[in-house]
PDB file of N, CA and C in Angstrom:
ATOM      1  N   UNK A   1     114.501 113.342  68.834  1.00  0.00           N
ATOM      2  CA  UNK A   1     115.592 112.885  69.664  1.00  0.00           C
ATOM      3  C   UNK A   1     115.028 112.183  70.893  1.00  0.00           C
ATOM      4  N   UNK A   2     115.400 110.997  71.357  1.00  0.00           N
ATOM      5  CA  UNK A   2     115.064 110.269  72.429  1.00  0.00           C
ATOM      6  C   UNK A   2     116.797 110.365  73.571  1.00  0.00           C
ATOM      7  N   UNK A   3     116.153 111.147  74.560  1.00  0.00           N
ATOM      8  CA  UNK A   3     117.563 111.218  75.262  1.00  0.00           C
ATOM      9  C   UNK A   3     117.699 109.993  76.422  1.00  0.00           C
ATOM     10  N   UNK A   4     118.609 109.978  76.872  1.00  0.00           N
ATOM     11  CA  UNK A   4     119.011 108.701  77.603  1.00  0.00           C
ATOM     12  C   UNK A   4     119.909 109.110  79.094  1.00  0.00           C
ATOM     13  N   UNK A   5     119.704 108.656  80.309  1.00  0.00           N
ATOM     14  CA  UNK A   5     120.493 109.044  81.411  1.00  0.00           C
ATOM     15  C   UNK A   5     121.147 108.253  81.576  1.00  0.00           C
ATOM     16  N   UNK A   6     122.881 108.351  81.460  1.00  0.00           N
ATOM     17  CA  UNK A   6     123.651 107.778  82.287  1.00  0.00           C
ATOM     18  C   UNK A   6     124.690 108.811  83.019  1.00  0.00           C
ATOM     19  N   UNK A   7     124.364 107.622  84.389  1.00  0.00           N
ATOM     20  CA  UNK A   7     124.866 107.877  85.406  1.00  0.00           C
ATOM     21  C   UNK A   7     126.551 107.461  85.868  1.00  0.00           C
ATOM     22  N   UNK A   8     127.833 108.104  85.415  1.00  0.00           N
ATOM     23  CA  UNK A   8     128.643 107.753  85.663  1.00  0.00           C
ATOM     24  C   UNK A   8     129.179 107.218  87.773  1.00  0.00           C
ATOM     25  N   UNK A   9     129.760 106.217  87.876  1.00  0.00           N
ATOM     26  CA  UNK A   9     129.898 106.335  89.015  1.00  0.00           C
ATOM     27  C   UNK A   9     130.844 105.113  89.314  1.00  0.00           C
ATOM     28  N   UNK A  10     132.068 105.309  90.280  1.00  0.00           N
ATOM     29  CA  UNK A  10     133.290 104.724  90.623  1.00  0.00           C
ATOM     30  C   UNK A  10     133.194 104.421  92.016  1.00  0.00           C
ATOM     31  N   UNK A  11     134.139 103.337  92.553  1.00  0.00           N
ATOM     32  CA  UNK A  11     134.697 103.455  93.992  1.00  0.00           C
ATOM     33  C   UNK A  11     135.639 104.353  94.496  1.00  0.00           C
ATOM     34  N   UNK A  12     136.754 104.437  93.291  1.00  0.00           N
ATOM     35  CA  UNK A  12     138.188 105.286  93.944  1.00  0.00           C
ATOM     36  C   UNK A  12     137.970 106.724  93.843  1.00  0.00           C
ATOM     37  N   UNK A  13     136.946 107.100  94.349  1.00  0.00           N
ATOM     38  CA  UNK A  13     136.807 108.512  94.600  1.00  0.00           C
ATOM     39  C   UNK A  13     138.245 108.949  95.975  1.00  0.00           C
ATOM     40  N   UNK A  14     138.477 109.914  95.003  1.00  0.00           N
ATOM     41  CA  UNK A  14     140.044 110.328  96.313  1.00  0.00           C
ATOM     42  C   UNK A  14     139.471 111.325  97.470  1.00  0.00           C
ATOM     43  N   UNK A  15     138.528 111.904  97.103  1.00  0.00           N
ATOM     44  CA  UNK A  15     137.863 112.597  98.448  1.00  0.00           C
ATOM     45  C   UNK A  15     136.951 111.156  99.362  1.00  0.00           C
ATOM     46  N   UNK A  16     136.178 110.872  99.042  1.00  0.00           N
ATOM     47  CA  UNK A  16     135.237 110.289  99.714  1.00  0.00           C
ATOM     48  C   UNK A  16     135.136 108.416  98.888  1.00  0.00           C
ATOM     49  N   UNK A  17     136.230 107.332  99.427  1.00  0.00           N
ATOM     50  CA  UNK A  17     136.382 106.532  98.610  1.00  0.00           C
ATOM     51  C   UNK A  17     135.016 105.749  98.967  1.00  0.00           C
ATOM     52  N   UNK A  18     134.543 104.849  98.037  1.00  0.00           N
ATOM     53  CA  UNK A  18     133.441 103.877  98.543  1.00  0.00           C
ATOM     54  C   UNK A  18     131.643 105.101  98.231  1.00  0.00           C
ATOM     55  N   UNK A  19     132.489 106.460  98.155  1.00  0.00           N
ATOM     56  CA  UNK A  19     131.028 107.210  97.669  1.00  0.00           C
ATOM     57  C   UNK A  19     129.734 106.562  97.488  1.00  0.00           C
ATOM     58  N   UNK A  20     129.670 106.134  95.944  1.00  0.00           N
ATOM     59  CA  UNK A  20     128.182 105.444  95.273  1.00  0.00           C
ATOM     60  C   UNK A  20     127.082 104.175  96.511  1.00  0.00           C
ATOM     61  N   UNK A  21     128.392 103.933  97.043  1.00  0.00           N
ATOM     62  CA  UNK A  21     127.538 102.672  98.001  1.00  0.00           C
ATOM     63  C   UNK A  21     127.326 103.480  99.438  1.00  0.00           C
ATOM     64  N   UNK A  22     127.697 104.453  99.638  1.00  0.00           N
ATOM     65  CA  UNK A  22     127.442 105.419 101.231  1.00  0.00           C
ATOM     66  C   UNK A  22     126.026 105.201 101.415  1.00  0.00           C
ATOM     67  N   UNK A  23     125.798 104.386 102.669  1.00  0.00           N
ATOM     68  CA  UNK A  23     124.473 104.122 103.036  1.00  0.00           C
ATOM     69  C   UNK A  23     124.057 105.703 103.574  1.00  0.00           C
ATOM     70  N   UNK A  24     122.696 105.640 103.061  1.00  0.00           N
ATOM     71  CA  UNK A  24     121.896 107.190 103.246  1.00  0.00           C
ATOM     72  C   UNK A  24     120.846 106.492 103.342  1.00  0.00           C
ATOM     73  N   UNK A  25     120.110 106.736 104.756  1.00  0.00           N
ATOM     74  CA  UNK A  25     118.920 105.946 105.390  1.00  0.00           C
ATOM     75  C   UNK A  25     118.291 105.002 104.851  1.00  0.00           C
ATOM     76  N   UNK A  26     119.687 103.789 104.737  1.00  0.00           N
ATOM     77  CA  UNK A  26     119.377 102.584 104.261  1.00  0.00           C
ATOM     78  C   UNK A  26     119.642 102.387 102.644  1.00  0.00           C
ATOM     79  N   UNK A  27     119.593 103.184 102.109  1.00  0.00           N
ATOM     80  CA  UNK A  27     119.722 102.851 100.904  1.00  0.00           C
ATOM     81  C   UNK A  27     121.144 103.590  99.980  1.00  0.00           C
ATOM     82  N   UNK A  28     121.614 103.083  99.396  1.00  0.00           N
ATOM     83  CA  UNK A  28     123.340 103.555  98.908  1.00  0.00           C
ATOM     84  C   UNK A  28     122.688 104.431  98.137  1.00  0.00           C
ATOM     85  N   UNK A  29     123.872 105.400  98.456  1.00  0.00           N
ATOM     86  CA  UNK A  29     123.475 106.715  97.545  1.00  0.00           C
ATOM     87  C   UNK A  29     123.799 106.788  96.073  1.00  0.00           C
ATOM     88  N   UNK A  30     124.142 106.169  94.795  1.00  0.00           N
ATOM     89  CA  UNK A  30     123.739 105.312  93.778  1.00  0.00           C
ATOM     90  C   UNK A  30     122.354 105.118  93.079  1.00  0.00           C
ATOM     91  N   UNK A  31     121.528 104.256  94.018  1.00  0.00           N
ATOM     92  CA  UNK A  31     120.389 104.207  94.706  1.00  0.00           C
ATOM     93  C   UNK A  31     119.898 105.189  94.679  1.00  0.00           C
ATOM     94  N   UNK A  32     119.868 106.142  95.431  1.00  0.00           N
ATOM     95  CA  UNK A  32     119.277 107.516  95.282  1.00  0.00           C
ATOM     96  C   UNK A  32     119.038 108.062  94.080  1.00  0.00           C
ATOM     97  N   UNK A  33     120.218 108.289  93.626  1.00  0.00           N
ATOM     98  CA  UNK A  33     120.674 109.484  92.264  1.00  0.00           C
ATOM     99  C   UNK A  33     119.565 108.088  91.141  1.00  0.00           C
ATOM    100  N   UNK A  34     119.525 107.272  91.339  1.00  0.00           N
ATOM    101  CA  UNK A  34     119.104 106.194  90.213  1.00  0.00           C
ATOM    102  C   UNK A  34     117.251 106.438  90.118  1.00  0.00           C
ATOM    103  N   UNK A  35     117.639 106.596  91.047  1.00  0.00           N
ATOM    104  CA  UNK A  35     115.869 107.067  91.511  1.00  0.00           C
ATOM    105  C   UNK A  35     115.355 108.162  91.197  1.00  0.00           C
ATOM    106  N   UNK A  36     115.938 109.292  91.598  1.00  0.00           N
ATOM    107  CA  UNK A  36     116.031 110.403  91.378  1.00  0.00           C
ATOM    108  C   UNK A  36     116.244 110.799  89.755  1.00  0.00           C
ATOM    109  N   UNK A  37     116.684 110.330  88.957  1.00  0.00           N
ATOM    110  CA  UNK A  37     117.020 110.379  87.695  1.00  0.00           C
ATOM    111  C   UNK A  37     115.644 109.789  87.066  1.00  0.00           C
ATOM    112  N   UNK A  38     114.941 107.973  87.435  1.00  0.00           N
ATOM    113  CA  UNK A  38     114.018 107.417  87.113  1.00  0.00           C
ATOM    114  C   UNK A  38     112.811 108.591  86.986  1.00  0.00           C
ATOM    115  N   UNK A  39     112.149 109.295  88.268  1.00  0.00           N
ATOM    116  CA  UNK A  39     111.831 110.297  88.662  1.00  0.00           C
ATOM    117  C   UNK A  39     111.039 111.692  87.930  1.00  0.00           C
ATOM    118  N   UNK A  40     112.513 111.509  87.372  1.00  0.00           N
ATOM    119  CA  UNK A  40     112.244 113.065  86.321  1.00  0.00           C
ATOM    120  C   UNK A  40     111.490 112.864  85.125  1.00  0.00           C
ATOM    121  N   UNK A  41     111.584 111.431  84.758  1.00  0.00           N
ATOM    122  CA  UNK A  41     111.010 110.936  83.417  1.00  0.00           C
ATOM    123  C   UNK A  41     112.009 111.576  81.924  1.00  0.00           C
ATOM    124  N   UNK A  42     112.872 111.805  81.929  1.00  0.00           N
ATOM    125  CA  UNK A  42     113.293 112.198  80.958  1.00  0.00           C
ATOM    126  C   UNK A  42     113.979 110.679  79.641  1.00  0.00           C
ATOM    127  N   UNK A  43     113.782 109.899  80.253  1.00  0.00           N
ATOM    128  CA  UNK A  43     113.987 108.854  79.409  1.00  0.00           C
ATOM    129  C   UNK A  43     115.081 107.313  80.186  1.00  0.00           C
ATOM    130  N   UNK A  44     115.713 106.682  79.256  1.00  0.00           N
ATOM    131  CA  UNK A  44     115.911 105.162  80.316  1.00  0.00           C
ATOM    132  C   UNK A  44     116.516 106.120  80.873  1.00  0.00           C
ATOM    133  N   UNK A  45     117.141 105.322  82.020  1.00  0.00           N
ATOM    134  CA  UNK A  45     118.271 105.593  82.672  1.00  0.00           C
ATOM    135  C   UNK A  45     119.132 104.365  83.309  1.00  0.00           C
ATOM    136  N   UNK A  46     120.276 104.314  83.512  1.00  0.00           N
ATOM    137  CA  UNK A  46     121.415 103.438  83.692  1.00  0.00           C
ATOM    138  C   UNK A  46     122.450 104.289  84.174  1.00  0.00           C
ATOM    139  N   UNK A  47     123.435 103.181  85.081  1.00  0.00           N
ATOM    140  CA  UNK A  47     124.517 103.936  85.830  1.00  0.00           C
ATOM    141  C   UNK A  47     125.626 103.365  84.912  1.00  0.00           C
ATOM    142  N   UNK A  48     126.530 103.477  84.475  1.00  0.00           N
ATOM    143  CA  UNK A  48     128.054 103.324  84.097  1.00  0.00           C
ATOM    144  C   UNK A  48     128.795 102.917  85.012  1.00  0.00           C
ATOM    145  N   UNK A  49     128.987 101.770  85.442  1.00  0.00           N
ATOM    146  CA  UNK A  49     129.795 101.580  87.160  1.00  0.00           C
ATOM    147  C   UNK A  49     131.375 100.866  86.303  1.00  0.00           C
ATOM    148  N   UNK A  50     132.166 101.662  87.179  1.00  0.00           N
ATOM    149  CA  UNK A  50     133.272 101.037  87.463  1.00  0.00           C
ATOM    150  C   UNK A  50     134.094 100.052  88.232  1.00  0.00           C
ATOM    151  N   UNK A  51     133.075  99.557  88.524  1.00  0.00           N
ATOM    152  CA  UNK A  51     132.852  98.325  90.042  1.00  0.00           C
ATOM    153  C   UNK A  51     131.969  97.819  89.959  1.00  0.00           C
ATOM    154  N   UNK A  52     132.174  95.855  89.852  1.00  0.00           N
ATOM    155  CA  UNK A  52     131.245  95.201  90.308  1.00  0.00           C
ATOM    156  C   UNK A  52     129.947  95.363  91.428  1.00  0.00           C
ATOM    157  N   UNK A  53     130.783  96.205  92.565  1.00  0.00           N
ATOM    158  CA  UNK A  53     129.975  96.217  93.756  1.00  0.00           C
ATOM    159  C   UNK A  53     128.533  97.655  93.621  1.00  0.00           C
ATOM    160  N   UNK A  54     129.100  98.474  92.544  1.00  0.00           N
ATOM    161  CA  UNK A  54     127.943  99.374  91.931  1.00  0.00           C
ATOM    162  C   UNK A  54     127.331  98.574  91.426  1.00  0.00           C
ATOM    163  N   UNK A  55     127.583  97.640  90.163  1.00  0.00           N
ATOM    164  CA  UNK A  55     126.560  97.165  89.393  1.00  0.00           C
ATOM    165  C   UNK A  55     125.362  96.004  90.253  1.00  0.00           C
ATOM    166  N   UNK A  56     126.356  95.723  91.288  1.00  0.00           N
ATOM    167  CA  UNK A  56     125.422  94.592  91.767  1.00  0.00           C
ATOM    168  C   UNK A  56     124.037  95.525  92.692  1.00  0.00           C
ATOM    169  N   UNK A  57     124.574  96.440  93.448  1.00  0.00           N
ATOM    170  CA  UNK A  57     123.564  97.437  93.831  1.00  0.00           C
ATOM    171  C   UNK A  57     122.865  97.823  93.212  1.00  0.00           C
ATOM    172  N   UNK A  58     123.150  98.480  92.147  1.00  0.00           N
ATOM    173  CA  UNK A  58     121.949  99.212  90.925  1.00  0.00           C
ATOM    174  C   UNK A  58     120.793  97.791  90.552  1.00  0.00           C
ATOM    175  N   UNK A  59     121.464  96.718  90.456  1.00  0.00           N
ATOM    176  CA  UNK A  59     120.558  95.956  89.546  1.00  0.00           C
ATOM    177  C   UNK A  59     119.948  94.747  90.968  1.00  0.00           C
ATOM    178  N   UNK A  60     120.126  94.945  92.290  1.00  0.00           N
ATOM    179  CA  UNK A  60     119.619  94.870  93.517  1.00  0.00           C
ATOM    180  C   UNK A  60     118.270  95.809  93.556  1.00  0.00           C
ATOM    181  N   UNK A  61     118.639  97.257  93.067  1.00  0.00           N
ATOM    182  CA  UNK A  61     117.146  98.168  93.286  1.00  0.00           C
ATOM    183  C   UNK A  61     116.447  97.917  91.879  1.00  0.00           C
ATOM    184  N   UNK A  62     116.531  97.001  90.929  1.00  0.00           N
ATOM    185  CA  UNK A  62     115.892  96.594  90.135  1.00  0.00           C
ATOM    186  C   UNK A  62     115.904  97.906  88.693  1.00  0.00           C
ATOM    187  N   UNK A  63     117.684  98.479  88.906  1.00  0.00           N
ATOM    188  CA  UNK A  63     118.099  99.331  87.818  1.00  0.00           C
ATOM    189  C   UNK A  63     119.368  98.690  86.884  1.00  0.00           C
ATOM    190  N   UNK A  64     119.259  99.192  86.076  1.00  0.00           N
ATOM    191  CA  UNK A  64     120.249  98.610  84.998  1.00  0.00           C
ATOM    192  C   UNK A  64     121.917  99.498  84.879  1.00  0.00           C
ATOM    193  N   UNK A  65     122.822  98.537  84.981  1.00  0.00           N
ATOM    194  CA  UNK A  65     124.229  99.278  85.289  1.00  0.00           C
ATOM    195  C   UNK A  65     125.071  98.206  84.468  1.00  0.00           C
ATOM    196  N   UNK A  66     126.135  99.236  83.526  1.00  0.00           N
ATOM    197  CA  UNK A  66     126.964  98.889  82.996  1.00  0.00           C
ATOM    198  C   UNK A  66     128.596  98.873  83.260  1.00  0.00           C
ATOM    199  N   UNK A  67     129.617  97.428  83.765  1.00  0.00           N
ATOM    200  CA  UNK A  67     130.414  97.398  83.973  1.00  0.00           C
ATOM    201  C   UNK A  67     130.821  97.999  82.877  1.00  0.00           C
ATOM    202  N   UNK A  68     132.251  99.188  83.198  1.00  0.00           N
ATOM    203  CA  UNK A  68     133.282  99.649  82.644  1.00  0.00           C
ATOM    204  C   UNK A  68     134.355  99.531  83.250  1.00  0.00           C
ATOM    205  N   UNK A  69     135.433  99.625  82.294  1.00  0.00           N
ATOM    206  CA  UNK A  69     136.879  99.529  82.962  1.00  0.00           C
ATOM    207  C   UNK A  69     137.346 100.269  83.735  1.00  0.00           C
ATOM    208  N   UNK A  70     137.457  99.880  84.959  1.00  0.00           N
ATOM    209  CA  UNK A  70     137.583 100.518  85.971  1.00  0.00           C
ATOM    210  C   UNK A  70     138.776 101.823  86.116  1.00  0.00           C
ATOM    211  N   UNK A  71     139.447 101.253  84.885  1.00  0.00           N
ATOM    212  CA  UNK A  71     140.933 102.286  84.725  1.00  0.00           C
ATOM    213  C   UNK A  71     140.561 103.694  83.966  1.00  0.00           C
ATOM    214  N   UNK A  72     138.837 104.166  83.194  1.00  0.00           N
ATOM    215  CA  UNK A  72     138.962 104.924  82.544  1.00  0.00           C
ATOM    216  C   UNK A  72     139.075 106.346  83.518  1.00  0.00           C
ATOM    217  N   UNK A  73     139.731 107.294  82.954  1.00  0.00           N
ATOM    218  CA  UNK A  73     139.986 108.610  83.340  1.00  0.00           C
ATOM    219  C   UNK A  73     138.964 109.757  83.928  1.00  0.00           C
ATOM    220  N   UNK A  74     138.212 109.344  83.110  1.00  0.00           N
ATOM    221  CA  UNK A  74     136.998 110.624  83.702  1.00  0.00           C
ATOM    222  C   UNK A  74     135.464 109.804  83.413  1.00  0.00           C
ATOM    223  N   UNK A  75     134.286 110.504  84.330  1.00  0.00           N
ATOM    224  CA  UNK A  75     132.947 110.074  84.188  1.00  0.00           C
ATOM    225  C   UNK A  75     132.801 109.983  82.494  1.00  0.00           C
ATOM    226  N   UNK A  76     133.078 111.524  82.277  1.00  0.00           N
ATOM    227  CA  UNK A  76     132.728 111.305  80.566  1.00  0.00           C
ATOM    228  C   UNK A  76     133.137 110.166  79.364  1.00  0.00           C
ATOM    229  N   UNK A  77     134.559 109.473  80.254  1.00  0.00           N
ATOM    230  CA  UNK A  77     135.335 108.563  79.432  1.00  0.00           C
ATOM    231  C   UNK A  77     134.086 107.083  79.727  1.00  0.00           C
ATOM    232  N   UNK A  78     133.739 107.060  81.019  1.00  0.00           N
ATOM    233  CA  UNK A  78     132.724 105.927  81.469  1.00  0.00           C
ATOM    234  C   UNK A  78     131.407 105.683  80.689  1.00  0.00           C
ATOM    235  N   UNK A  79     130.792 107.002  80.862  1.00  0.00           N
ATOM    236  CA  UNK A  79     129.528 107.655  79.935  1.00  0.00           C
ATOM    237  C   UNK A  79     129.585 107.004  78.005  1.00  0.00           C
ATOM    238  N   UNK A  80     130.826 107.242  77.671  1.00  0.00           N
ATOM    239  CA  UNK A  80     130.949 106.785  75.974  1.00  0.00           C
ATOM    240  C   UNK A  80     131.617 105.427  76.591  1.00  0.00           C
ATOM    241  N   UNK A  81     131.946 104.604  77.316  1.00  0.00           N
ATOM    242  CA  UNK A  81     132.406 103.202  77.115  1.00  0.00           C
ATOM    243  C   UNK A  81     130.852 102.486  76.976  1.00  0.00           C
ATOM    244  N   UNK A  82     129.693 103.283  78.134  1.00  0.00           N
ATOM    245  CA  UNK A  82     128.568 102.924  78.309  1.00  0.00           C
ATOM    246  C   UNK A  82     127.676 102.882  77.280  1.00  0.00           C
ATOM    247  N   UNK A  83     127.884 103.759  76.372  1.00  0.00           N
ATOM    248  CA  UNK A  83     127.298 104.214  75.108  1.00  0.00           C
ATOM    249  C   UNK A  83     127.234 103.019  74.005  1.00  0.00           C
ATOM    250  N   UNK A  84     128.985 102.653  74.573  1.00  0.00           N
ATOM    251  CA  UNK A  84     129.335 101.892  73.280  1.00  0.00           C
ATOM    252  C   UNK A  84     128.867 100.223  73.592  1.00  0.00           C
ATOM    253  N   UNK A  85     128.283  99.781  74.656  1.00  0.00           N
ATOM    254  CA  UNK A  85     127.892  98.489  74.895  1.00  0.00           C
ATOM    255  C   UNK A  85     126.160  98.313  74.232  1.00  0.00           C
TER     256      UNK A  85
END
């Protein structure tokens, strides 16, 4: 088995909107978790973004991010749209 990280991640977070791009000493926290994931070595990794403005960040820190429809319901629904590209 070769496992694979994706990273689900949205703007319309209802607690904390704009989340994934929250600058954290300079760098969007997105960014972080993308790194942090790279890191562990457990295999690729990619974010699932529901927003242009994620994907353009992820692939700014020289990571790979897949637009999804921004309307799906849950990370997990993002995670299998991501799957399926």
């Amino acid at each position: 088995m070769n496992p694979i990280v994706i990273i689900p991640a949205r703007m319309a977070a209802t607690r904390l909107p704009g989340k994934p791009l929250a600058d954290i000493g300079g760098v969007p926290m997105i960014v972080r978790v993308l790194r942090q994931a790279q890191a562990a070595g457990v295999g690729p990794v990619a974010v699932a973004a529901g927003d242009s403005e994620i994907v353009a960040a992820v692939e700014a820190a020289g990571g790979r991010a897949i637009l999804t429809d921004p309307d799906l319901p849950s990370g997990s629904d993002r995670i299998l749209a991501a799957l399926a590209e």
